[in-house]
Protein backbone atom coordinates (compact mmCIF):
# COMPACT_ATOMS: atom_id res chain seq x y z
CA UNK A 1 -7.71 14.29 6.00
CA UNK A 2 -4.44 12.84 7.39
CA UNK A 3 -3.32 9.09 6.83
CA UNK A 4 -3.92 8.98 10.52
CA UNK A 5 -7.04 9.82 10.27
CA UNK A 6 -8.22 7.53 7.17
CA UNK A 7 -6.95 4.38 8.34
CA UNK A 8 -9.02 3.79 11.16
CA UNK A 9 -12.12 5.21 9.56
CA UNK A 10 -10.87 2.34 6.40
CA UNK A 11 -10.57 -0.12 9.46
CA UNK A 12 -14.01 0.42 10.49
CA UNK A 13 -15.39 0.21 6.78
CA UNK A 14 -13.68 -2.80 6.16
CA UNK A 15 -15.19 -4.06 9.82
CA UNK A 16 -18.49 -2.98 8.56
CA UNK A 17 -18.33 -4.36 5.60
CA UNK A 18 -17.05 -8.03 6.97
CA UNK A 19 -14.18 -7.48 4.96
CA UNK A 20 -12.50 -8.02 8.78
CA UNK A 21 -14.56 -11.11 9.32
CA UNK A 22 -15.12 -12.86 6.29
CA UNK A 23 -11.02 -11.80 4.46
CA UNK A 24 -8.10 -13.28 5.87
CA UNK A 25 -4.49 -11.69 4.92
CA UNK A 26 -3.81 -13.79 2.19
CA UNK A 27 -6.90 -12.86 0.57
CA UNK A 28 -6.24 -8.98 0.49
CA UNK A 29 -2.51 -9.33 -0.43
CA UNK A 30 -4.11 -10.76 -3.54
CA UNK A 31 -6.36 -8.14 -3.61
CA UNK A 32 -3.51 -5.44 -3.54
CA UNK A 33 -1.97 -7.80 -6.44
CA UNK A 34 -4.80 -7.36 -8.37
CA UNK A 35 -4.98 -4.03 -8.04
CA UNK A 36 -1.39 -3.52 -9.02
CA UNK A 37 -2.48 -5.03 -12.02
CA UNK A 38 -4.95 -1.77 -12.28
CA UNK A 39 -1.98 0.29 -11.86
CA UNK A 40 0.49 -0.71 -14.30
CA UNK A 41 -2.64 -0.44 -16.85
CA UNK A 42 -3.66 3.17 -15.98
CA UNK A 43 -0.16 3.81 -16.19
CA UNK A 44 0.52 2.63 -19.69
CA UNK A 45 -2.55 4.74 -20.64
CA UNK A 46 -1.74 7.84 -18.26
CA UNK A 47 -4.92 7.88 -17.02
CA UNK A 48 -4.27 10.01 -14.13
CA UNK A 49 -7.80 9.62 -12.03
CA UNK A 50 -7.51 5.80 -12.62
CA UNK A 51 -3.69 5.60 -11.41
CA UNK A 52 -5.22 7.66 -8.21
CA UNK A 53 -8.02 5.36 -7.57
CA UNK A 54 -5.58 2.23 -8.24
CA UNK A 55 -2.99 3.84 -5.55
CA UNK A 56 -5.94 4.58 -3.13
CA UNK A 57 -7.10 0.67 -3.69
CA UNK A 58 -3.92 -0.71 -3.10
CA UNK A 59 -3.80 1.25 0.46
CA UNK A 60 -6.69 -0.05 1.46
CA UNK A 61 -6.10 -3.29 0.70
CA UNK A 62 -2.75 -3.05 2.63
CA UNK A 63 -4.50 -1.23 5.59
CA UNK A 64 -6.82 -4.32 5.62
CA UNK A 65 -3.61 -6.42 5.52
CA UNK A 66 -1.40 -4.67 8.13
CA UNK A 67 -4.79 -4.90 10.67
CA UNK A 68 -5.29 -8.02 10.39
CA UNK A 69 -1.82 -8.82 10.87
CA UNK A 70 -1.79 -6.59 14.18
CA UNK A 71 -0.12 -3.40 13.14
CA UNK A 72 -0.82 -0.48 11.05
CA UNK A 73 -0.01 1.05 7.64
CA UNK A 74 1.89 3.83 9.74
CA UNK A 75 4.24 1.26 11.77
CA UNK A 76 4.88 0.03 8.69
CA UNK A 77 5.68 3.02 7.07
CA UNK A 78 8.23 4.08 10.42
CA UNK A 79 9.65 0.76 9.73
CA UNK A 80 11.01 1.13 6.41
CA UNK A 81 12.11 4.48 6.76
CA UNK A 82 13.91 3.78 9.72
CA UNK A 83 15.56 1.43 7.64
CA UNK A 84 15.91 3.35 4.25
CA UNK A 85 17.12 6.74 6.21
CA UNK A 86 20.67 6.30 5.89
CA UNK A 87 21.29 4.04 3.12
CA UNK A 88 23.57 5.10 0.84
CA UNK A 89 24.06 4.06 -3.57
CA UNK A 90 23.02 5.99 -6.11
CA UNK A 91 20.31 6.01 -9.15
CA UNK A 92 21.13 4.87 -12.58
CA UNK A 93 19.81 5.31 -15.84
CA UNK A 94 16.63 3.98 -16.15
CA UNK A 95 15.26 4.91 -12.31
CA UNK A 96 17.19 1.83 -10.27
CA UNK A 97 18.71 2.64 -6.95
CA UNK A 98 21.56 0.63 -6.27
CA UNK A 99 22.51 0.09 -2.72
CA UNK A 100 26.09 0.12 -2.05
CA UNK A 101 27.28 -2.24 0.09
C-alpha cells in the first residue's frame, strides 16, 4: 500500500477508535515523543522489527496530529521538501548537514 492510501484508512482507525474524539494535538505530539523514546532504544539495541514498529508508531501518531490540525502527513511532507529542494551545505563528520548561508 501507498502512504496515500494508509493515511486515510489510519484516519478512520483513529476515528473509530475515538482517538479523533477523545485526543487533542497536544496529546499525540506526546505520543510521537514517547515513541521516539522507543526508537532511540531499538536503535541502541539494533533491533530492526522494533525500530520498524517505532517508525510506523511515530507516523501514526503524526497522521493523528496533522488531521486534527487540518492537513495531512503528505502536505506536510510537500512542504518541507519544497523547502529542503534547493538548499545547499554539506555533511560533516559525524552525519550533520550544515546549511550554508
Amino acid at each position: 500500500m501507498t502512504v496515500d492510501e494508509l493515511e486515510p484508512l489510519i484516519v478512520k482507525w483513529a476515528q473509530d477508535k475515538g482517538i479523533t474524539k477523545h485526543s487533542n494535538p497536544p496529546a499525540q505530539l506526546l505520543k510521537a515523543v514517547s515513541e521516539m523514546g522507543e526508537l532511540a532504544d531499538a536503535e541502541v539495541k539494533n533491533e530492526n522489527a522494533e525500530q520498524i514498529d517505532a517508525v510506523g508508531d511515530i507516523v501514526v501518531c503524526l497522521i493523528n496530529y496533522a488531521h486534527m490540525r487540518g492537513f495531512s502527513v503528505r502536505e506536510a511532507l510537500e512542504s518541507a521538501y519544497n523547502e529542503i529542494k534547493d538548499r545547499k551545505g554539506h555533511m560533516v563528520p559525524g552525519g550533520a548537514f550544515v546549511k550554508e548561508e
